[in-house]
Protein backbone atom coordinates (compact mmCIF):
# COMPACT_ATOMS: atom_id res chain seq x y z
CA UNK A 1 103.59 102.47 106.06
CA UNK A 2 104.62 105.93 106.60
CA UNK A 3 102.84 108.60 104.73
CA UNK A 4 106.09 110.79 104.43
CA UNK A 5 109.94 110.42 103.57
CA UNK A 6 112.43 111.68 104.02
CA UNK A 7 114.14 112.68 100.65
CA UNK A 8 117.37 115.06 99.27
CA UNK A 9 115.86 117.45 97.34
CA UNK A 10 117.24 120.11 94.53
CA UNK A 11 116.66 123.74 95.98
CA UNK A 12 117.79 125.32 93.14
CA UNK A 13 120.43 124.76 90.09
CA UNK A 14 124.12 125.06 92.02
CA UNK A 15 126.85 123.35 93.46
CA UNK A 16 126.87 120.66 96.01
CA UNK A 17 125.47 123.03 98.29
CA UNK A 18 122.03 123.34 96.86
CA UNK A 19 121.12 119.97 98.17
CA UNK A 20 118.63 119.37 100.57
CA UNK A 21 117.08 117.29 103.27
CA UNK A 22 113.52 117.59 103.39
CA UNK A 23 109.98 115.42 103.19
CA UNK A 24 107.98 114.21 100.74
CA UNK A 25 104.96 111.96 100.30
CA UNK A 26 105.88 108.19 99.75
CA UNK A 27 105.37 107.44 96.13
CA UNK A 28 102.72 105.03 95.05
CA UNK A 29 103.62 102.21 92.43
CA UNK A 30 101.97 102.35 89.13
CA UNK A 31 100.90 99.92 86.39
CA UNK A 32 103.88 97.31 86.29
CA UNK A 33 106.05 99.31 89.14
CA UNK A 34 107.21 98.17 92.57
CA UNK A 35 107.83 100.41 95.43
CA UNK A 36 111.09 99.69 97.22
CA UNK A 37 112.49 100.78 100.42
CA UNK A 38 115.46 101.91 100.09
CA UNK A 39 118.58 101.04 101.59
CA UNK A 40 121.25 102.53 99.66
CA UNK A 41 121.47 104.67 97.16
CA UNK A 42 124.16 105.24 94.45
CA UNK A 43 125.88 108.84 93.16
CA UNK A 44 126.59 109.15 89.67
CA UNK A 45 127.66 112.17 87.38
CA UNK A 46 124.15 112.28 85.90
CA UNK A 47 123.03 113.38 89.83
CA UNK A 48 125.79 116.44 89.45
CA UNK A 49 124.39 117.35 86.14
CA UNK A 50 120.95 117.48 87.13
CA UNK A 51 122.15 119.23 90.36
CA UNK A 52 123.41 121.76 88.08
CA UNK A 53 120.33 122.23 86.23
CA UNK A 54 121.90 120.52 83.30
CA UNK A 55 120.01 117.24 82.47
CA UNK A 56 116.10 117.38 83.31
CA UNK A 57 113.91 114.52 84.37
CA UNK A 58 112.18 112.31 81.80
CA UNK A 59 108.64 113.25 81.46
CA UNK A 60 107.00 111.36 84.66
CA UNK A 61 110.36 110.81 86.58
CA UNK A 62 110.90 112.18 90.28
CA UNK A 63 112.80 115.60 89.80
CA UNK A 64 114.37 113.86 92.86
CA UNK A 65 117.82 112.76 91.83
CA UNK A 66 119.47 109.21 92.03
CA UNK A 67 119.29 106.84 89.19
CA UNK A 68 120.14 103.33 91.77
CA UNK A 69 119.33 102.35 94.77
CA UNK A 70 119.25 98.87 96.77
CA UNK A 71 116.33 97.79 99.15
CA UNK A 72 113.25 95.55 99.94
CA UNK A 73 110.13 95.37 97.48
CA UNK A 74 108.01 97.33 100.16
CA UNK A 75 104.80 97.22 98.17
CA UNK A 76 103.39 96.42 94.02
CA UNK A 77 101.08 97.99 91.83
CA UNK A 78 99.03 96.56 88.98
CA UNK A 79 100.03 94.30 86.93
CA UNK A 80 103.43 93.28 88.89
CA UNK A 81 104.32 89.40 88.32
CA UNK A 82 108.55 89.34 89.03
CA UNK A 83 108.33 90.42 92.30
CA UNK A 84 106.76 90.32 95.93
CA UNK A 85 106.68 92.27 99.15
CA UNK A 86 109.95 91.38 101.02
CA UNK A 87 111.57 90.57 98.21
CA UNK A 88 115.38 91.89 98.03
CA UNK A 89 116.19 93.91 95.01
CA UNK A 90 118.63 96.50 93.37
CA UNK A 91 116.97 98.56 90.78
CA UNK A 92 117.50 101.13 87.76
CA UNK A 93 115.30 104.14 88.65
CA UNK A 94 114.20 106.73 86.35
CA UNK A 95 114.84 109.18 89.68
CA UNK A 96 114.29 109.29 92.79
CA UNK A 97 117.12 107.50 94.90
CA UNK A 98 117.68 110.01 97.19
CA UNK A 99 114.48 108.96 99.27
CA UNK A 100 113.87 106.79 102.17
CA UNK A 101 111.27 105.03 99.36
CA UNK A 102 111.20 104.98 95.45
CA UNK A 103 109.41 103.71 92.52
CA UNK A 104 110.30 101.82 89.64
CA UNK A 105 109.30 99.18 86.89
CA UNK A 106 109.28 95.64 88.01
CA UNK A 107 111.75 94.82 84.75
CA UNK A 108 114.35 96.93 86.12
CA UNK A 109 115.02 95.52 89.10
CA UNK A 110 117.13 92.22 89.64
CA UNK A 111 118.10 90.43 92.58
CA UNK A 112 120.63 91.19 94.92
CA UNK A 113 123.43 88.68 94.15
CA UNK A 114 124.91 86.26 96.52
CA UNK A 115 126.71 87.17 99.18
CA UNK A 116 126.30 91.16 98.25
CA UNK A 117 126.03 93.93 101.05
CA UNK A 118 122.64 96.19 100.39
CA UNK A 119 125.57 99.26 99.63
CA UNK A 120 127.27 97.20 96.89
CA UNK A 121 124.18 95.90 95.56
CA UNK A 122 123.11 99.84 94.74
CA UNK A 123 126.37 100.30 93.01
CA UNK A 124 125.77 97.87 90.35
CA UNK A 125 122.67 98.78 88.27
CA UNK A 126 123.59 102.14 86.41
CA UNK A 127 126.94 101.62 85.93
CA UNK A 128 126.30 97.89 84.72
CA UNK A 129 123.37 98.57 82.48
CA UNK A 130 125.76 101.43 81.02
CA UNK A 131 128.27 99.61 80.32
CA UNK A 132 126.87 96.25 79.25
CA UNK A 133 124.22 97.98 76.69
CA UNK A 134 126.99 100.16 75.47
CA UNK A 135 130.56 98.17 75.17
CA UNK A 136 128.54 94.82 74.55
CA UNK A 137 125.33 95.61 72.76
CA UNK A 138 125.92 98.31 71.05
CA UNK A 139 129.92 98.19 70.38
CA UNK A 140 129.53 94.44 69.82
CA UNK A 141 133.59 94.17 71.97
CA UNK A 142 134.50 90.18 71.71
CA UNK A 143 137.25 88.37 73.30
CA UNK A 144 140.65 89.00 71.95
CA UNK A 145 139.53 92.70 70.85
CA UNK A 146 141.70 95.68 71.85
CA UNK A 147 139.44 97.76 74.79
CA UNK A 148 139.84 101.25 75.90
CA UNK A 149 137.91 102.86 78.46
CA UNK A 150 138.54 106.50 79.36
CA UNK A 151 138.34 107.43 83.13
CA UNK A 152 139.49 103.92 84.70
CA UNK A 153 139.12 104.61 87.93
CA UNK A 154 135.24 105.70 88.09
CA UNK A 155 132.45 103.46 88.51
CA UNK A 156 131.69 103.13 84.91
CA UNK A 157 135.65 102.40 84.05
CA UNK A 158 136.24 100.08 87.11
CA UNK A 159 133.19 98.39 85.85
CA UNK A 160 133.96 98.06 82.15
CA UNK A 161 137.51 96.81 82.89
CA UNK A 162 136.43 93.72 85.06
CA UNK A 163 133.96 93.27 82.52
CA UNK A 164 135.91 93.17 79.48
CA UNK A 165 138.69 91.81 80.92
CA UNK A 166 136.27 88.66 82.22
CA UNK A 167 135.01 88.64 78.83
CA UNK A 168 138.10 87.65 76.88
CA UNK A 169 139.43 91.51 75.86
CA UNK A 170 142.44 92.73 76.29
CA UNK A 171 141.74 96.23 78.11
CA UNK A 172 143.12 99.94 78.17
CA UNK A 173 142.90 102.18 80.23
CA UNK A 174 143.57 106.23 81.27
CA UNK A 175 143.72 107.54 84.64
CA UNK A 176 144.66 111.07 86.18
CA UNK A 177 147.76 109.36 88.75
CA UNK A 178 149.45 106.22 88.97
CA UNK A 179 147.97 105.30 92.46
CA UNK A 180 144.60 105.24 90.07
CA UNK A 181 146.46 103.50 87.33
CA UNK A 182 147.44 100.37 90.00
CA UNK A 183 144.32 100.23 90.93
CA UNK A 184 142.93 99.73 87.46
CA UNK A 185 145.95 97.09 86.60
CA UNK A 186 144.53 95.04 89.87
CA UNK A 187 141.18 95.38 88.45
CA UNK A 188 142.46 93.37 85.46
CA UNK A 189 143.65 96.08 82.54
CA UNK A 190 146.52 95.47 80.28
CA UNK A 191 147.53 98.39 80.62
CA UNK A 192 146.52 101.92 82.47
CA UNK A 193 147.72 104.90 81.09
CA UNK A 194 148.64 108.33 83.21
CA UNK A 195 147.57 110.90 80.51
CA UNK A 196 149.72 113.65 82.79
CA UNK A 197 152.32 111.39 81.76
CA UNK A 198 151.53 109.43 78.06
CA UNK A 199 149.71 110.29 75.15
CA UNK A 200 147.12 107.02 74.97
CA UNK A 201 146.91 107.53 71.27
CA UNK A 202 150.43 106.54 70.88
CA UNK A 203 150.09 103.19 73.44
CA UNK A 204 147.13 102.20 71.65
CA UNK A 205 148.57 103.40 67.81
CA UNK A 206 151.64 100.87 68.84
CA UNK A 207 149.26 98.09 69.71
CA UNK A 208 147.25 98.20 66.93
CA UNK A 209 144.82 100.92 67.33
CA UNK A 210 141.65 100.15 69.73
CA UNK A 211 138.83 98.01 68.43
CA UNK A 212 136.29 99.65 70.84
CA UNK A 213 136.56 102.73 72.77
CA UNK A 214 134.45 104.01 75.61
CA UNK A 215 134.48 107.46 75.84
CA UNK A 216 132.54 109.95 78.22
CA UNK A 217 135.35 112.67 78.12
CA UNK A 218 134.52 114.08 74.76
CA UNK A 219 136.06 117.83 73.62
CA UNK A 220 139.36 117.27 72.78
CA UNK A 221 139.44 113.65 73.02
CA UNK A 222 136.95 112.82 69.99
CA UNK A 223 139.38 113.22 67.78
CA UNK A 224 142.37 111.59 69.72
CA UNK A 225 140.12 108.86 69.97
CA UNK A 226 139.48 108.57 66.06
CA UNK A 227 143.83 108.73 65.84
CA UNK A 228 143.62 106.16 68.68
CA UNK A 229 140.98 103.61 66.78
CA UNK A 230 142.31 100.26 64.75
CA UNK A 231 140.85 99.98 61.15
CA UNK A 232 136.81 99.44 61.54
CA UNK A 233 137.08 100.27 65.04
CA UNK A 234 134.26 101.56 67.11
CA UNK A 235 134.12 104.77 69.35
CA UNK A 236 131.44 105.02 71.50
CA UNK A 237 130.79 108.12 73.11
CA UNK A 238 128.41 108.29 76.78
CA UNK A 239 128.97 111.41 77.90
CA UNK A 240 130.98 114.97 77.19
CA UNK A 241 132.82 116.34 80.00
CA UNK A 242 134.89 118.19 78.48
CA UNK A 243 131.69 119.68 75.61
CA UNK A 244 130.18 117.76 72.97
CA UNK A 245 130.95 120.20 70.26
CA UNK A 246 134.72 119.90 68.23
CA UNK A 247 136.15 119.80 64.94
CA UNK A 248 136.42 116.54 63.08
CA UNK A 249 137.42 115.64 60.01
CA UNK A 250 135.19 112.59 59.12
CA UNK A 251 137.13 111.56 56.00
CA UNK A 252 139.19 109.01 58.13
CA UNK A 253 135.44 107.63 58.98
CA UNK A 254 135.41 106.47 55.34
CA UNK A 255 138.67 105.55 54.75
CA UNK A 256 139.20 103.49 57.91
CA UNK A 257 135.38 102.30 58.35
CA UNK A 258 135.24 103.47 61.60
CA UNK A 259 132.08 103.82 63.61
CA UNK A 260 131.01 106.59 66.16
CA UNK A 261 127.63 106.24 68.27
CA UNK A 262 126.27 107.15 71.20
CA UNK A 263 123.70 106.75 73.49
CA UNK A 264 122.49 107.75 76.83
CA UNK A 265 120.62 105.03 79.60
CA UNK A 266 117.77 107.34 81.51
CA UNK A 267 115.54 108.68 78.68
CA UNK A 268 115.17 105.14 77.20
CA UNK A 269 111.97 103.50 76.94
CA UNK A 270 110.71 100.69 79.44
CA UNK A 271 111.07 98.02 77.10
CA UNK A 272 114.96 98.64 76.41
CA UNK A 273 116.30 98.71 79.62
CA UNK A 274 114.12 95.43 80.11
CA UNK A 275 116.00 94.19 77.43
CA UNK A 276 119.65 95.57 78.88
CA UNK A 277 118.46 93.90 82.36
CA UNK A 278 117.19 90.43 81.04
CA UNK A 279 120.94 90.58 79.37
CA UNK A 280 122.51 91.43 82.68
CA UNK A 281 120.36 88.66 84.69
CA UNK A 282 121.58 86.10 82.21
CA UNK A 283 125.37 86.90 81.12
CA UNK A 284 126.79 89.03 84.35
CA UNK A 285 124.97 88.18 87.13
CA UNK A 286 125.75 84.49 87.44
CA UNK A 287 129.48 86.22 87.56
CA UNK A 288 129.04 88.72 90.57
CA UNK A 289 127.25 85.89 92.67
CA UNK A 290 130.27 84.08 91.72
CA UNK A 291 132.85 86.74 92.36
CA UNK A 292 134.28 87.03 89.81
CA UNK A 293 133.40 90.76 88.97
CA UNK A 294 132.72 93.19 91.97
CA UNK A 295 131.68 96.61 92.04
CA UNK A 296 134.80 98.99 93.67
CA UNK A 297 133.72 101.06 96.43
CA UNK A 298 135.02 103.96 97.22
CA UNK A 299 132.80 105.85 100.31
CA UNK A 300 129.53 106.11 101.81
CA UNK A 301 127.77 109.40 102.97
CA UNK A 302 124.41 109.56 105.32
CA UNK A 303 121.89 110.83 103.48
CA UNK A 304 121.83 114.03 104.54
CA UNK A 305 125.63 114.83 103.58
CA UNK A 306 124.46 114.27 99.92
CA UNK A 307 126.13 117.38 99.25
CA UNK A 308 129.39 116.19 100.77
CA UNK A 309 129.26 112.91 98.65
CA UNK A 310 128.73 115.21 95.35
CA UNK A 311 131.84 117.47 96.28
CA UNK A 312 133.36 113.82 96.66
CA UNK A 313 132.59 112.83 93.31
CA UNK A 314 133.28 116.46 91.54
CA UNK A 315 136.64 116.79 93.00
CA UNK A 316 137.63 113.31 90.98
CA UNK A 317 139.48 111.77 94.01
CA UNK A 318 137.28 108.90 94.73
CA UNK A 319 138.05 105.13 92.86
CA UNK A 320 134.91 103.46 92.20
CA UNK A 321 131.71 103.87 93.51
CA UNK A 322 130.38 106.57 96.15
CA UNK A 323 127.38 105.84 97.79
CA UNK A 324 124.39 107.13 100.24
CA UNK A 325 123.79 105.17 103.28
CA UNK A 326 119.55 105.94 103.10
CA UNK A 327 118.02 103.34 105.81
């Protein structure tokens, strides 16, 4: 095996521009972590942020960034039980995915599911352990519930529709124009909502009021979304792109025994998101082998047009998942 990679690296906080193509040594696999060679990688906005200088590494993680990736289990460290050399996998990485080879624990990995393509493996794991941890474990959503997610068309919101739609819910959406709003009625929503158009806290206000929301808009939408909520509703809240500081009058909180959390996927411990993924391999999997949910893809950049792929993904054009081509 090579003793160098080639890997898209962070030159300095900035815009797209600031990434670049460069080597690094292949990382070795720890205690418990495979090494996998990596075939495709996925972009999310956590990639931008840290891009921008905005959301640092976990202590230990690659300050390389990309949180997904698909490949082949090229080697294991100590300790490793789940998987072997040659073994297929798409992974949650704690960094990293923007390398011809990363590392990872052997719990975060699962199989690539029948019949999947190594690029729309990658797309799955941080947008499904996002959204399955936070809309099912944490939020608690069960069929027949009222659903809104915020941002349809993204890879987190054309995930959580086909998931809660496939789970029983009947789902909400908002998108930015109504060739994004069809595509998030295909994907199986009740409704989508064109906020240039609609105020969603009056759709959802004459439906009932939303029994879960997922929210990663924040600013101005926190409270809209406590307007938008049924009685002991539940807002949760993944990220703030819009600021995570407003004014809000928590009263209604008491009155209408409404719940707000949060949480965020990459500085979790080892053990949790070996608890989201044992979840996953159990309830969803079985239904993307099946095809019954699929991740959306939108397009795929070479590696080295990472930058291209982020100005992709900042512009807000794209509908569903952009990826890097890395083999």
């Amino acid at each position: 095996m090579a003793e160098m990679m080639r890997a898209v690296e962070i030159s300095k906080p900035g815009g797209p521009e600031v990434l670049r193509l460069g080597e690094r040594p292949v990382p070795s696999p720890g205690a418990e972590q495979i090494l996998i060679r990596v075939d495709h990688a996925g972009v999310n906005r956590p990639d931008a942020l840290q891009r921008a200088g905005n959301y640092a590494p976990p202590k230990g993680a690659s300050d390389l960034p990309g949180l997904e990736a698909a490949g082949t289990v090229e080697a294991v460290g100590p300790g490793v039980t789940r998987w072997s050399p040659g073994d297929k996998v798409c992974a949650l990485l704690p960094g990293g995915g923007y390398a011809e080879f990363a590392v990872t624990h052997q719990d975060h990995a699962l199989a690539v599911p029948d019949g999947f393509s190594m690029a729309q493996a990658a797309a799955l794991p941080e947008t499904y352990f996002t959204v399955w941890t936070n809309v099912f474990m944490r939020a608690g959503l069960k069929a027949g519930q009222r659903f809104l997610v915020h941002g349809g068309s993204s890879g987190i919101g054309t995930t959580a529709i086909q998931l809660a739609h496939v789970f029983g819910a009947r789902v909400f959406t908002t998108a930015g124009s109504d060739e994004k709003c069809a595509a998030c009625t295909d994907l199986g929503a009740e409704r989508a909502i064109n906020y240039r158009k609609e105020d969603f806290v009056d759709v959802l206000r004459e439906e009932g009021g939303a029994d879960v929301i997922l929210d990663m808009v924040g600013g101005s939408y926190l409270p809209r979304n406590v307007k938008a909520l049924a009685d002991d509703g539940h807002l949760q809240q993944i990220a703030f792109l819009q600021g995570p500081k407003v004014e809000l009058n928590f009263a209604q909180l008491m009155v209408r025994r409404l719940t707000i959390s949060g949480s965020t996927l990459r500085p979790q411990s080892d053990a949790a998101k070996a608890a989201i993924a044992a979840e996953l391999r159990e309830h969803v999997w079985p239904l993307l082998s099946a095809g019954r949910v699929a991740p959306v893809m939108d397009q795929t950049f070479a590696l080295k047009d990472a930058g291209k792929a982020h100005a992709r993904m900042e512009s807000s054009a794209h509908i569903g998942k952009i990826m890097l081509k890395v083999a």
